[in-house]
PDB file of N, CA and C in Angstrom:
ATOM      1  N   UNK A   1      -0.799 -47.753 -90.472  1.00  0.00           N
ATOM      2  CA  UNK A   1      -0.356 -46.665 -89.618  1.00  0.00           C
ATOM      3  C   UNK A   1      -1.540 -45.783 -89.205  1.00  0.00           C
ATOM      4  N   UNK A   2      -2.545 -45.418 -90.119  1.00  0.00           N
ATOM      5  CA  UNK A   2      -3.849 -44.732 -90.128  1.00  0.00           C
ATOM      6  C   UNK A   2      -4.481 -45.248 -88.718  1.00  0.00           C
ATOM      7  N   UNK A   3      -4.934 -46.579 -88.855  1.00  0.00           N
ATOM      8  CA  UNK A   3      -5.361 -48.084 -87.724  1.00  0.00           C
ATOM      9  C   UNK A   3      -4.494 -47.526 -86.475  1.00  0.00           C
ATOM     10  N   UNK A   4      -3.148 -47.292 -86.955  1.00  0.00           N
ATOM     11  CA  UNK A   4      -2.903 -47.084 -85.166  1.00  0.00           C
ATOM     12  C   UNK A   4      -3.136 -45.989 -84.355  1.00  0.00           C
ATOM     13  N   UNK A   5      -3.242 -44.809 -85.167  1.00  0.00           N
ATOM     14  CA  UNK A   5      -3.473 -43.581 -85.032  1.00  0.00           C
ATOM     15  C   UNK A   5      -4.804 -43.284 -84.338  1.00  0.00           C
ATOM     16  N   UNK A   6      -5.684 -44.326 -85.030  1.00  0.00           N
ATOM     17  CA  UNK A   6      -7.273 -43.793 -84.478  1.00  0.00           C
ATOM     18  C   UNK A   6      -7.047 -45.059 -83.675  1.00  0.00           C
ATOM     19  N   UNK A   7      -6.643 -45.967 -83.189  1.00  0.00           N
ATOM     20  CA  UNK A   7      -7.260 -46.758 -82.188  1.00  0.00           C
ATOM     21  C   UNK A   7      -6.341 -45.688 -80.513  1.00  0.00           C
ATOM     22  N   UNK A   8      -5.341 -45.159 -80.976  1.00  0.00           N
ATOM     23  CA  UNK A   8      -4.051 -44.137 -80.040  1.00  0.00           C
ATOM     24  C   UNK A   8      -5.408 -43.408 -79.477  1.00  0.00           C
ATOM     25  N   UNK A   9      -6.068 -42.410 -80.555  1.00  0.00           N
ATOM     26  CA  UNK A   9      -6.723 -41.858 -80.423  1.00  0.00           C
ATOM     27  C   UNK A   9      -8.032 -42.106 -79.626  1.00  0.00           C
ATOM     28  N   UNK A  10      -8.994 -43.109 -79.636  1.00  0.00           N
ATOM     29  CA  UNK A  10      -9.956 -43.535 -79.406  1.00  0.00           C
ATOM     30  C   UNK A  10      -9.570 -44.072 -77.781  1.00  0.00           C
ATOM     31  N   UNK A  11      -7.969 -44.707 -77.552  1.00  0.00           N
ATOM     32  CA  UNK A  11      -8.033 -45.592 -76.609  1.00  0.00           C
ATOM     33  C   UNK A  11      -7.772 -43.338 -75.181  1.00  0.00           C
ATOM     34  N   UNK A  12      -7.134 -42.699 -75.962  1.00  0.00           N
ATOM     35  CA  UNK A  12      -6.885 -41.302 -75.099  1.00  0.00           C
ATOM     36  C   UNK A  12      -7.943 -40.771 -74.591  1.00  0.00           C
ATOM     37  N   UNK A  13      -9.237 -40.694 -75.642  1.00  0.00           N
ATOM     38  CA  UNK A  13     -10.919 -39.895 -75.132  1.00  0.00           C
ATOM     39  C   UNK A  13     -11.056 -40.972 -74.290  1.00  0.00           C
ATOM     40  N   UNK A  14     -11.034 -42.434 -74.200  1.00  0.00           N
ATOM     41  CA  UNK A  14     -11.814 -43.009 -73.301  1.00  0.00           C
ATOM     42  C   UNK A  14     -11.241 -42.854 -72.239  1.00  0.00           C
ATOM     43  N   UNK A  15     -10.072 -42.605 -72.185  1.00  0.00           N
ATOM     44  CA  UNK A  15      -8.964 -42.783 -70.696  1.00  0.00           C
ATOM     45  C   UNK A  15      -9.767 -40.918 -70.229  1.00  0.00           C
ATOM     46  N   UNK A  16      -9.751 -40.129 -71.034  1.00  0.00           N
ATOM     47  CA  UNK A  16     -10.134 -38.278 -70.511  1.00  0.00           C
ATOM     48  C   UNK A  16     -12.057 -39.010 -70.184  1.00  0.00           C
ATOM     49  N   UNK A  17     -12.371 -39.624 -71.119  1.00  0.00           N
ATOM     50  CA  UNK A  17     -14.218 -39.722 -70.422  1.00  0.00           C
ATOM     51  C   UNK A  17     -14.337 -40.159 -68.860  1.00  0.00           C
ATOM     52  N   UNK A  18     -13.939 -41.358 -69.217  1.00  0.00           N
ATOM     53  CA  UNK A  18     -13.475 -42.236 -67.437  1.00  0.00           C
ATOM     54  C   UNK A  18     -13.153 -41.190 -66.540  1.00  0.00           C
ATOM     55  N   UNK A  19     -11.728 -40.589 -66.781  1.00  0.00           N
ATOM     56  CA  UNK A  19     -11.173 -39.345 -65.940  1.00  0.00           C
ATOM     57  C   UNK A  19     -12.476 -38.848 -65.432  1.00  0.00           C
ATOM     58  N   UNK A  20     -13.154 -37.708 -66.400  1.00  0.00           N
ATOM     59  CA  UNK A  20     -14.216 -36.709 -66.013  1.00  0.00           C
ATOM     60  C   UNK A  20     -14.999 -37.314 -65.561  1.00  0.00           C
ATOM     61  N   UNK A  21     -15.653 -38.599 -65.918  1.00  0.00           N
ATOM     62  CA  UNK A  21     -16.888 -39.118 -64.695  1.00  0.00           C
ATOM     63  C   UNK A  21     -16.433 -39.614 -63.742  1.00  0.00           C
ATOM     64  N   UNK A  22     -14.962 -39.875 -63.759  1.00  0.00           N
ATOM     65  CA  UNK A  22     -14.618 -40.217 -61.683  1.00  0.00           C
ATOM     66  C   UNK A  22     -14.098 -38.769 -61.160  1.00  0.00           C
ATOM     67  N   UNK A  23     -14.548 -37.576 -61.933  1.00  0.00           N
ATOM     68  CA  UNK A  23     -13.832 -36.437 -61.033  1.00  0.00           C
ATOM     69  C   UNK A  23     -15.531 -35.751 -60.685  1.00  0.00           C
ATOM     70  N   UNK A  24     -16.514 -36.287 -61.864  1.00  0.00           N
ATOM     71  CA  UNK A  24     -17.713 -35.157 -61.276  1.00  0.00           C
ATOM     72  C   UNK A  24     -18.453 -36.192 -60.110  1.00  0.00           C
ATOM     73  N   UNK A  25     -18.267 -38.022 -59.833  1.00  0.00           N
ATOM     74  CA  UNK A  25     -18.618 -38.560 -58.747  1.00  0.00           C
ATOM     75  C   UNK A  25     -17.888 -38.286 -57.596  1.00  0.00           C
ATOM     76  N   UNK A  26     -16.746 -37.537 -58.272  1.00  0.00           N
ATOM     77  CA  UNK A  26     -15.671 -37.318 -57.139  1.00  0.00           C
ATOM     78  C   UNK A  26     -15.998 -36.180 -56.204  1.00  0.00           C
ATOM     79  N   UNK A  27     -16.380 -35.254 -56.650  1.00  0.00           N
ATOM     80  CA  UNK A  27     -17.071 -34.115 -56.364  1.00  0.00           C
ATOM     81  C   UNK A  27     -18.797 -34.064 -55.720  1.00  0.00           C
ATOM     82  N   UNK A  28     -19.169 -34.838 -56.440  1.00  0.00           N
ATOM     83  CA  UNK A  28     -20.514 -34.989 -55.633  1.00  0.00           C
ATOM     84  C   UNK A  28     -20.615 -35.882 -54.774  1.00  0.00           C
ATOM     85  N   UNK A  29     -19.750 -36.678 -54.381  1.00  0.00           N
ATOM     86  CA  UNK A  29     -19.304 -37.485 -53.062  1.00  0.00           C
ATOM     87  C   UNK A  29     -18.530 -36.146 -51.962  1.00  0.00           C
ATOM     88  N   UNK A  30     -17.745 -35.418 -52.241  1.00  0.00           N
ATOM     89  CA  UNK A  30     -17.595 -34.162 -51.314  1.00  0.00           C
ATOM     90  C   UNK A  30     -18.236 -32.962 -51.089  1.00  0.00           C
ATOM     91  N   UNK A  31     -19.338 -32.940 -51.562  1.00  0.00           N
ATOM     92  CA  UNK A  31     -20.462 -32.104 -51.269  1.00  0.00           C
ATOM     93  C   UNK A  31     -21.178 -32.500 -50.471  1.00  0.00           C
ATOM     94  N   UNK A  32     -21.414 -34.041 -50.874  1.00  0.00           N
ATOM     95  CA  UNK A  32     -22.250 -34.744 -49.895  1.00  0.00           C
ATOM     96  C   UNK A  32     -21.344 -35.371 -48.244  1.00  0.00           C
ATOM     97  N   UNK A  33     -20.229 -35.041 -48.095  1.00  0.00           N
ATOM     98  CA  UNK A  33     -19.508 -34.855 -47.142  1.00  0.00           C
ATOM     99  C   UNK A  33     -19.713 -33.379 -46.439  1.00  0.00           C
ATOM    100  N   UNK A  34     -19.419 -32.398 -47.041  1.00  0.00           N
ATOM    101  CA  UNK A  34     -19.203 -31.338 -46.286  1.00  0.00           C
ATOM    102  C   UNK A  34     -21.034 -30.899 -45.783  1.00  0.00           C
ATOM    103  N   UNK A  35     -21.666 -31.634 -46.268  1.00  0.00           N
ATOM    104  CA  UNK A  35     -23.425 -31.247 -45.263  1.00  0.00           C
ATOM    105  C   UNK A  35     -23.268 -32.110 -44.336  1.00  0.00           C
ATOM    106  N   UNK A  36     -24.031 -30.622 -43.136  1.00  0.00           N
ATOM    107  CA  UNK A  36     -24.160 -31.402 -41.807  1.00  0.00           C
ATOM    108  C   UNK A  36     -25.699 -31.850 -41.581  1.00  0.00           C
ATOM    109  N   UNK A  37     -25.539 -33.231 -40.795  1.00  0.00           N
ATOM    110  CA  UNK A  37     -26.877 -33.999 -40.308  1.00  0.00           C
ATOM    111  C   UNK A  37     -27.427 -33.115 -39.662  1.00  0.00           C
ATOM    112  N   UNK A  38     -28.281 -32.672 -39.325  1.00  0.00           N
ATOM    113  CA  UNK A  38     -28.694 -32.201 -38.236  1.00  0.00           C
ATOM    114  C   UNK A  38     -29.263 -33.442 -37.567  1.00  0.00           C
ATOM    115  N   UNK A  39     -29.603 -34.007 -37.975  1.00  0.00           N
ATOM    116  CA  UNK A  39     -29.986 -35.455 -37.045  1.00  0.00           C
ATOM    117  C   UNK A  39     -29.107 -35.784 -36.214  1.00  0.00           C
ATOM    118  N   UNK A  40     -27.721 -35.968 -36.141  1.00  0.00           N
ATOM    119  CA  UNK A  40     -26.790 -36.216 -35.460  1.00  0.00           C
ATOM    120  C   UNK A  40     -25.534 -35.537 -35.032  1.00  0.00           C
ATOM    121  N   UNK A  41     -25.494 -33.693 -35.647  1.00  0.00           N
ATOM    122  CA  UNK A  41     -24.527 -33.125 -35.337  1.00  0.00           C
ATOM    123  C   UNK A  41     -24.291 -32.741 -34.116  1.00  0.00           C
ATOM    124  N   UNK A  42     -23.119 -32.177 -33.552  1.00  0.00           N
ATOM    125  CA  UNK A  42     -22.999 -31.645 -32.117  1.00  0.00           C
ATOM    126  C   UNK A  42     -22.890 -30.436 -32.462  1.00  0.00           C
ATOM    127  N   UNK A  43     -22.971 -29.460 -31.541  1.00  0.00           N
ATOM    128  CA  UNK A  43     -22.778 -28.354 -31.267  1.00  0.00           C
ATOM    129  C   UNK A  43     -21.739 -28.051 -32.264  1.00  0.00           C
ATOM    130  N   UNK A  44     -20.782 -28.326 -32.035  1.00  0.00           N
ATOM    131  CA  UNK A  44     -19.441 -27.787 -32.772  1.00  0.00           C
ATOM    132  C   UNK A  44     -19.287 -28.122 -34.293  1.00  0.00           C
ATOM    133  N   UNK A  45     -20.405 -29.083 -34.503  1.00  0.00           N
ATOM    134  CA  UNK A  45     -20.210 -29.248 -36.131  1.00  0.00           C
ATOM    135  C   UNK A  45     -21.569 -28.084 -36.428  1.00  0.00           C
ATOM    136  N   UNK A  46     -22.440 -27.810 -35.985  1.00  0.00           N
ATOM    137  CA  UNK A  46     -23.763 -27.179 -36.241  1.00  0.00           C
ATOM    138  C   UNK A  46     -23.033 -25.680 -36.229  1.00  0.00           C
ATOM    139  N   UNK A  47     -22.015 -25.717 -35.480  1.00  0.00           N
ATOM    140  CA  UNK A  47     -21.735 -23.775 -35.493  1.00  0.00           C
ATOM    141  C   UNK A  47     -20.956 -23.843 -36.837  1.00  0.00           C
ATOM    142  N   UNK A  48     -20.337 -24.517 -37.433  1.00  0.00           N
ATOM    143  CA  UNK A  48     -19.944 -24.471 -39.173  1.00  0.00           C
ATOM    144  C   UNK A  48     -20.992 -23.305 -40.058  1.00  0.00           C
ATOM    145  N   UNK A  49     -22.193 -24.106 -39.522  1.00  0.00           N
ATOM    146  CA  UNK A  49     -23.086 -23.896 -40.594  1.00  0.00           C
ATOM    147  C   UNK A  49     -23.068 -22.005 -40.520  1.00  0.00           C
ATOM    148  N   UNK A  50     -23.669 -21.366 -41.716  1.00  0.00           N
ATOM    149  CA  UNK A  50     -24.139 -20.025 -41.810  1.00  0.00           C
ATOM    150  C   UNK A  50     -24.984 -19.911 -40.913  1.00  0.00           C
ATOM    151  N   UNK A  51     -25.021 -18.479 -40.436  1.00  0.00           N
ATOM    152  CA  UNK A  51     -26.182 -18.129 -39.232  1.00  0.00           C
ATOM    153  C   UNK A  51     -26.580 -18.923 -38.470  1.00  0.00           C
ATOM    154  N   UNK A  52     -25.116 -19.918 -37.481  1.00  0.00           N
ATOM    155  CA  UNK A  52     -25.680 -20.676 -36.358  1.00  0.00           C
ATOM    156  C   UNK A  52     -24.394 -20.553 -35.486  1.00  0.00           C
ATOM    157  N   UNK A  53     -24.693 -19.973 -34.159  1.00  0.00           N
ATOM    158  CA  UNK A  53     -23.583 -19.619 -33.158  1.00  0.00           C
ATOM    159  C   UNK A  53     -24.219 -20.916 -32.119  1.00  0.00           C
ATOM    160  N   UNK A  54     -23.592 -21.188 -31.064  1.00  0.00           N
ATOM    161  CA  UNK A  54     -23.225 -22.112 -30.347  1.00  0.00           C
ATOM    162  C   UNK A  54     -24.959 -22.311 -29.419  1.00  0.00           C
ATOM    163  N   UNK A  55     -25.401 -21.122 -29.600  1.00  0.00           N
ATOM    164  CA  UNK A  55     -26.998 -20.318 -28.553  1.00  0.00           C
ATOM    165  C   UNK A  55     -27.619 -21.613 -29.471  1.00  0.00           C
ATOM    166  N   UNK A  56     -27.774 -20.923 -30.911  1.00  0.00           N
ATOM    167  CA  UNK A  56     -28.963 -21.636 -31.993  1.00  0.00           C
ATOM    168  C   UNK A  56     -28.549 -23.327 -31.727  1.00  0.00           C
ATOM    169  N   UNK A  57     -27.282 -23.878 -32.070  1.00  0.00           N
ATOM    170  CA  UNK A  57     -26.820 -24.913 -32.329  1.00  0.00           C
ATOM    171  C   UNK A  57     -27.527 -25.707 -31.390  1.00  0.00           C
ATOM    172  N   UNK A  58     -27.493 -25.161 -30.185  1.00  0.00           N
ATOM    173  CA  UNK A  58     -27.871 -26.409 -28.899  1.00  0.00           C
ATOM    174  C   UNK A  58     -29.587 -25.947 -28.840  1.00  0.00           C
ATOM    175  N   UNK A  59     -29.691 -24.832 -29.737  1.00  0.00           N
ATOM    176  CA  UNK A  59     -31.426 -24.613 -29.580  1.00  0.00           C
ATOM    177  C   UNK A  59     -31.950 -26.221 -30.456  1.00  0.00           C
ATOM    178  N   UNK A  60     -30.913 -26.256 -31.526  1.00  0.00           N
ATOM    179  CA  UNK A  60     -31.036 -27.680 -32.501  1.00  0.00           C
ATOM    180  C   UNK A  60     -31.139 -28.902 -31.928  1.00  0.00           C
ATOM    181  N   UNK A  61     -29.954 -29.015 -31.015  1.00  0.00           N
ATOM    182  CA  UNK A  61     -29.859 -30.328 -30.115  1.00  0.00           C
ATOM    183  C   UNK A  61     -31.447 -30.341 -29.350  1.00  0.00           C
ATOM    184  N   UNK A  62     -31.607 -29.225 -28.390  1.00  0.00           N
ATOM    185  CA  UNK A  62     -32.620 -29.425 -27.417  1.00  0.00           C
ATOM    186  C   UNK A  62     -33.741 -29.828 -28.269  1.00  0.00           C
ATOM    187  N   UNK A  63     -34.175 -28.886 -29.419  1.00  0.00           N
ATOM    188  CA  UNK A  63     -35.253 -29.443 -30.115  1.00  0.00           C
ATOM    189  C   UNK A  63     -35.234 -31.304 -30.825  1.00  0.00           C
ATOM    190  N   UNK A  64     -34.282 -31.197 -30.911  1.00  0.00           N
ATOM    191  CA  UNK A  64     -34.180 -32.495 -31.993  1.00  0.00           C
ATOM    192  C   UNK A  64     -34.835 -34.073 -31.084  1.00  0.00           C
ATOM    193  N   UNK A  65     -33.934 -33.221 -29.437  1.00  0.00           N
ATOM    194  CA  UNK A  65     -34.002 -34.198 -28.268  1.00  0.00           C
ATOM    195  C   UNK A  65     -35.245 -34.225 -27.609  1.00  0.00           C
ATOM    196  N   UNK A  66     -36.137 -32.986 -27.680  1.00  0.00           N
ATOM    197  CA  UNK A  66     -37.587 -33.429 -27.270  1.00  0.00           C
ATOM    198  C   UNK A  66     -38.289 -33.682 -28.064  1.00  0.00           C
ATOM    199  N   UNK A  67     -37.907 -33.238 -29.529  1.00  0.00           N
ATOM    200  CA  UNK A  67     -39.429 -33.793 -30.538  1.00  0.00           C
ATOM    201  C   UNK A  67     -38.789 -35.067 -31.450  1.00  0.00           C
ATOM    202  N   UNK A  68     -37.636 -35.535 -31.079  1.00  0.00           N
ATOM    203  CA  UNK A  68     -37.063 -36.652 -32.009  1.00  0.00           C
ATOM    204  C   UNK A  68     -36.239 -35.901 -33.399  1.00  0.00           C
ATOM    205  N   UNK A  69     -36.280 -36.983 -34.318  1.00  0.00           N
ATOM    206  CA  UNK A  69     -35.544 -36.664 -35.488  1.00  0.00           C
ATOM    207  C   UNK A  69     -36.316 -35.991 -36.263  1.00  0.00           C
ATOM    208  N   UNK A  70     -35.164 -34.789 -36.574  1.00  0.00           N
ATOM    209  CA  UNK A  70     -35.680 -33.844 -38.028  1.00  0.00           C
ATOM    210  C   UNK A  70     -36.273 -35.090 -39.153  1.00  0.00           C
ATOM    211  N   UNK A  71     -37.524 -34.428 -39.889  1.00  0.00           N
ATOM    212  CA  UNK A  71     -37.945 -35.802 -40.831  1.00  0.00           C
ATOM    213  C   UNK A  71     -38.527 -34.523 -42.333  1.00  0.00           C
ATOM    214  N   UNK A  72     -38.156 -33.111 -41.788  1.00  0.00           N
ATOM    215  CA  UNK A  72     -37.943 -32.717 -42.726  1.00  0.00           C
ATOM    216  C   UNK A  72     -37.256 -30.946 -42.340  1.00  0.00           C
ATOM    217  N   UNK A  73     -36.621 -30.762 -43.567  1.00  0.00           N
ATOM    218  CA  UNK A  73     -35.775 -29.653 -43.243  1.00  0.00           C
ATOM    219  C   UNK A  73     -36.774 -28.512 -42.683  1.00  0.00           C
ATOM    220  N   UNK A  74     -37.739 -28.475 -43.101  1.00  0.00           N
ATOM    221  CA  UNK A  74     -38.942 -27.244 -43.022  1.00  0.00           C
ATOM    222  C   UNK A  74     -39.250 -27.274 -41.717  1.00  0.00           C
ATOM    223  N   UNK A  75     -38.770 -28.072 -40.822  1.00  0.00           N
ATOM    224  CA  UNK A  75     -38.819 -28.193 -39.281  1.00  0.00           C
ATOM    225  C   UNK A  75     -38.306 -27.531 -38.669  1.00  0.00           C
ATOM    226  N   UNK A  76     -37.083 -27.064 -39.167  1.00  0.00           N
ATOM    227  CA  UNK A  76     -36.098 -25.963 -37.963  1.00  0.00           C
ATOM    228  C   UNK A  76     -36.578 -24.559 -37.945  1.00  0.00           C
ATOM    229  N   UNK A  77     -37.588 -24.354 -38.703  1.00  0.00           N
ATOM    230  CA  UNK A  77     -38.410 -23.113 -38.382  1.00  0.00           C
ATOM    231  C   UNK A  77     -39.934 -22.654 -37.368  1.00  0.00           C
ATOM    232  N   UNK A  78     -40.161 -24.303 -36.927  1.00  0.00           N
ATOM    233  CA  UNK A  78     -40.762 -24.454 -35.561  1.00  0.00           C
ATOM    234  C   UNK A  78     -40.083 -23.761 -34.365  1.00  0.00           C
ATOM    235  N   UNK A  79     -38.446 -24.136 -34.676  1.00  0.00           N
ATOM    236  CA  UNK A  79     -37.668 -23.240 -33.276  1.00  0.00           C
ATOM    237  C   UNK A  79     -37.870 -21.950 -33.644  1.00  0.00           C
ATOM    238  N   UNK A  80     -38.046 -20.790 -32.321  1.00  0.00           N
ATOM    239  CA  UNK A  80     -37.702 -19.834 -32.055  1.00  0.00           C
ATOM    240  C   UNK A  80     -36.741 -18.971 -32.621  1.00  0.00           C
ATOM    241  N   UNK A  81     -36.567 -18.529 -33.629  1.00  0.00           N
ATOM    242  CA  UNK A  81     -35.188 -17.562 -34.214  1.00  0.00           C
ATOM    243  C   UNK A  81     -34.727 -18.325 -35.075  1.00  0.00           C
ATOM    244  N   UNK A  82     -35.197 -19.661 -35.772  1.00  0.00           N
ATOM    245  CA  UNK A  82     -35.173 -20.229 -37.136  1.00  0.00           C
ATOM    246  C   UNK A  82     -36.120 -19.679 -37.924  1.00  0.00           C
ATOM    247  N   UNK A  83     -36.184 -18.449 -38.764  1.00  0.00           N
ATOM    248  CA  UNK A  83     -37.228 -18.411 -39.677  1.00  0.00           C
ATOM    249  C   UNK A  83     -36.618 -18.395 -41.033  1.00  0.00           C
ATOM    250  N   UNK A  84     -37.366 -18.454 -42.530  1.00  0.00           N
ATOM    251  CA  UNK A  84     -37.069 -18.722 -43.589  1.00  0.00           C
ATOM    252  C   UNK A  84     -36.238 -18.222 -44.277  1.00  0.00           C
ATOM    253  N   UNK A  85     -35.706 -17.293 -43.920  1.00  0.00           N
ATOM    254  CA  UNK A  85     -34.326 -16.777 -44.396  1.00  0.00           C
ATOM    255  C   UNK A  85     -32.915 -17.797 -43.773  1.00  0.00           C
ATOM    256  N   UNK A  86     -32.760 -17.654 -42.806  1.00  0.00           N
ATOM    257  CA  UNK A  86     -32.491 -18.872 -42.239  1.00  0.00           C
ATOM    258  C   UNK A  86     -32.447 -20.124 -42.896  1.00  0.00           C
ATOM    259  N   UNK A  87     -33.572 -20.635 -43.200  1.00  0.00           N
ATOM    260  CA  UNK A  87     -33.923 -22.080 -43.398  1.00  0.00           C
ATOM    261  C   UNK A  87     -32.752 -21.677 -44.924  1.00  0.00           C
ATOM    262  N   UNK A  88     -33.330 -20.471 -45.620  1.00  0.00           N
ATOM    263  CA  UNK A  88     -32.254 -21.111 -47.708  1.00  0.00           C
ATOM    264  C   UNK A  88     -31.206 -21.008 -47.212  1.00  0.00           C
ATOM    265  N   UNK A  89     -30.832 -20.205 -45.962  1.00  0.00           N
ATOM    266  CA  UNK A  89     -29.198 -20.042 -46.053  1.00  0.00           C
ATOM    267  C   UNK A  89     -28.743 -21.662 -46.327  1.00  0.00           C
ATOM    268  N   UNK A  90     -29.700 -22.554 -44.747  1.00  0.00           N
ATOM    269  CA  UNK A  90     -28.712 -23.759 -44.731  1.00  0.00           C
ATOM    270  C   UNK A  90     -29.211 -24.840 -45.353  1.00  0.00           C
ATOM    271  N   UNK A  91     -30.601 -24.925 -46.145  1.00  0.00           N
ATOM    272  CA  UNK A  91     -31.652 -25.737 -46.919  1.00  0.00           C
ATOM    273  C   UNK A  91     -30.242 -26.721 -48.009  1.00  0.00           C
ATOM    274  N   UNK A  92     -29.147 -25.954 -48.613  1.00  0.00           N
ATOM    275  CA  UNK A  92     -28.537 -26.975 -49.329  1.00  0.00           C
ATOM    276  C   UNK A  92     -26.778 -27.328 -48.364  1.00  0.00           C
ATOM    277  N   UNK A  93     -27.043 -26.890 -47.413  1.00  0.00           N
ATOM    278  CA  UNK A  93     -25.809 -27.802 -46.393  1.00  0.00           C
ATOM    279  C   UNK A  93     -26.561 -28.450 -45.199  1.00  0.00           C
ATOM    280  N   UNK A  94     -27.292 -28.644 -45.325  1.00  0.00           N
ATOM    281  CA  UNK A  94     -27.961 -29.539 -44.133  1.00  0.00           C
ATOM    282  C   UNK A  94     -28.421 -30.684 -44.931  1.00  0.00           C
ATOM    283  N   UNK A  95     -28.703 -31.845 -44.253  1.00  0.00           N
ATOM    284  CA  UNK A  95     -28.741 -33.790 -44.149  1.00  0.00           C
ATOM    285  C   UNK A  95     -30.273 -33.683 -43.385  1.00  0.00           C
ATOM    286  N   UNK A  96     -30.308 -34.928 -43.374  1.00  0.00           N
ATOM    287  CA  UNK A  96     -31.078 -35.495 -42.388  1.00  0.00           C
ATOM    288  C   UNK A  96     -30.674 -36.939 -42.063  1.00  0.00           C
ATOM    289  N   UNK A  97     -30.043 -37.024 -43.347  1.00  0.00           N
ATOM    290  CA  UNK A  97     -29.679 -38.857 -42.964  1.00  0.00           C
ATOM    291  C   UNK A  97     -28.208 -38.847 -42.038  1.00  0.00           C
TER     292      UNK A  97
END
């Protein structure tokens, strides 16, 4: 009876371990959803972001479209009215891929 008790037991933590590591991949798969590319966003996904109205957003597009792809985040402070305050707001919701 002891035997069934701890295998009850043993078989419950593994079923709660499993659980918690498919809920914290679960979670860091929707974090990594809710950042926007800037490589490929439009206007209307770029105004989401903190401190970017529809003006900045397409300042993003135009830049992205004459100098190519962002190849690093520290780039959007080349534009005009991107400076480093700016950049931490969106440094952990912005992509590149």
């Amino acid at each position: 009876m002891q035997f069934l008790k701890y295998i009850l037991l043993v078989s419950i933590l593994s079923m709660v371990s499993v659980s918690n590591l498919y809920a914290a991949e679960t979670m860091q798969s929707v974090e990594q959803q809710l950042k926007v590319n800037i490589n490929t966003a439009s206007v209307d996904e770029l105004v989401m972001l903190p401190g970017i109205g529809k003006k900045k957003a397409q300042m993003l597009i135009d830049f992205r479209e004459k100098n190519g792809e962002f190849t690093d985040i520290q780039q959007i402070t080349d534009i005009k009215g991107f400076g480093t305050k700016l950049l931490t707001k969106l440094q952990d919701k912005i992509v590149l891929k």
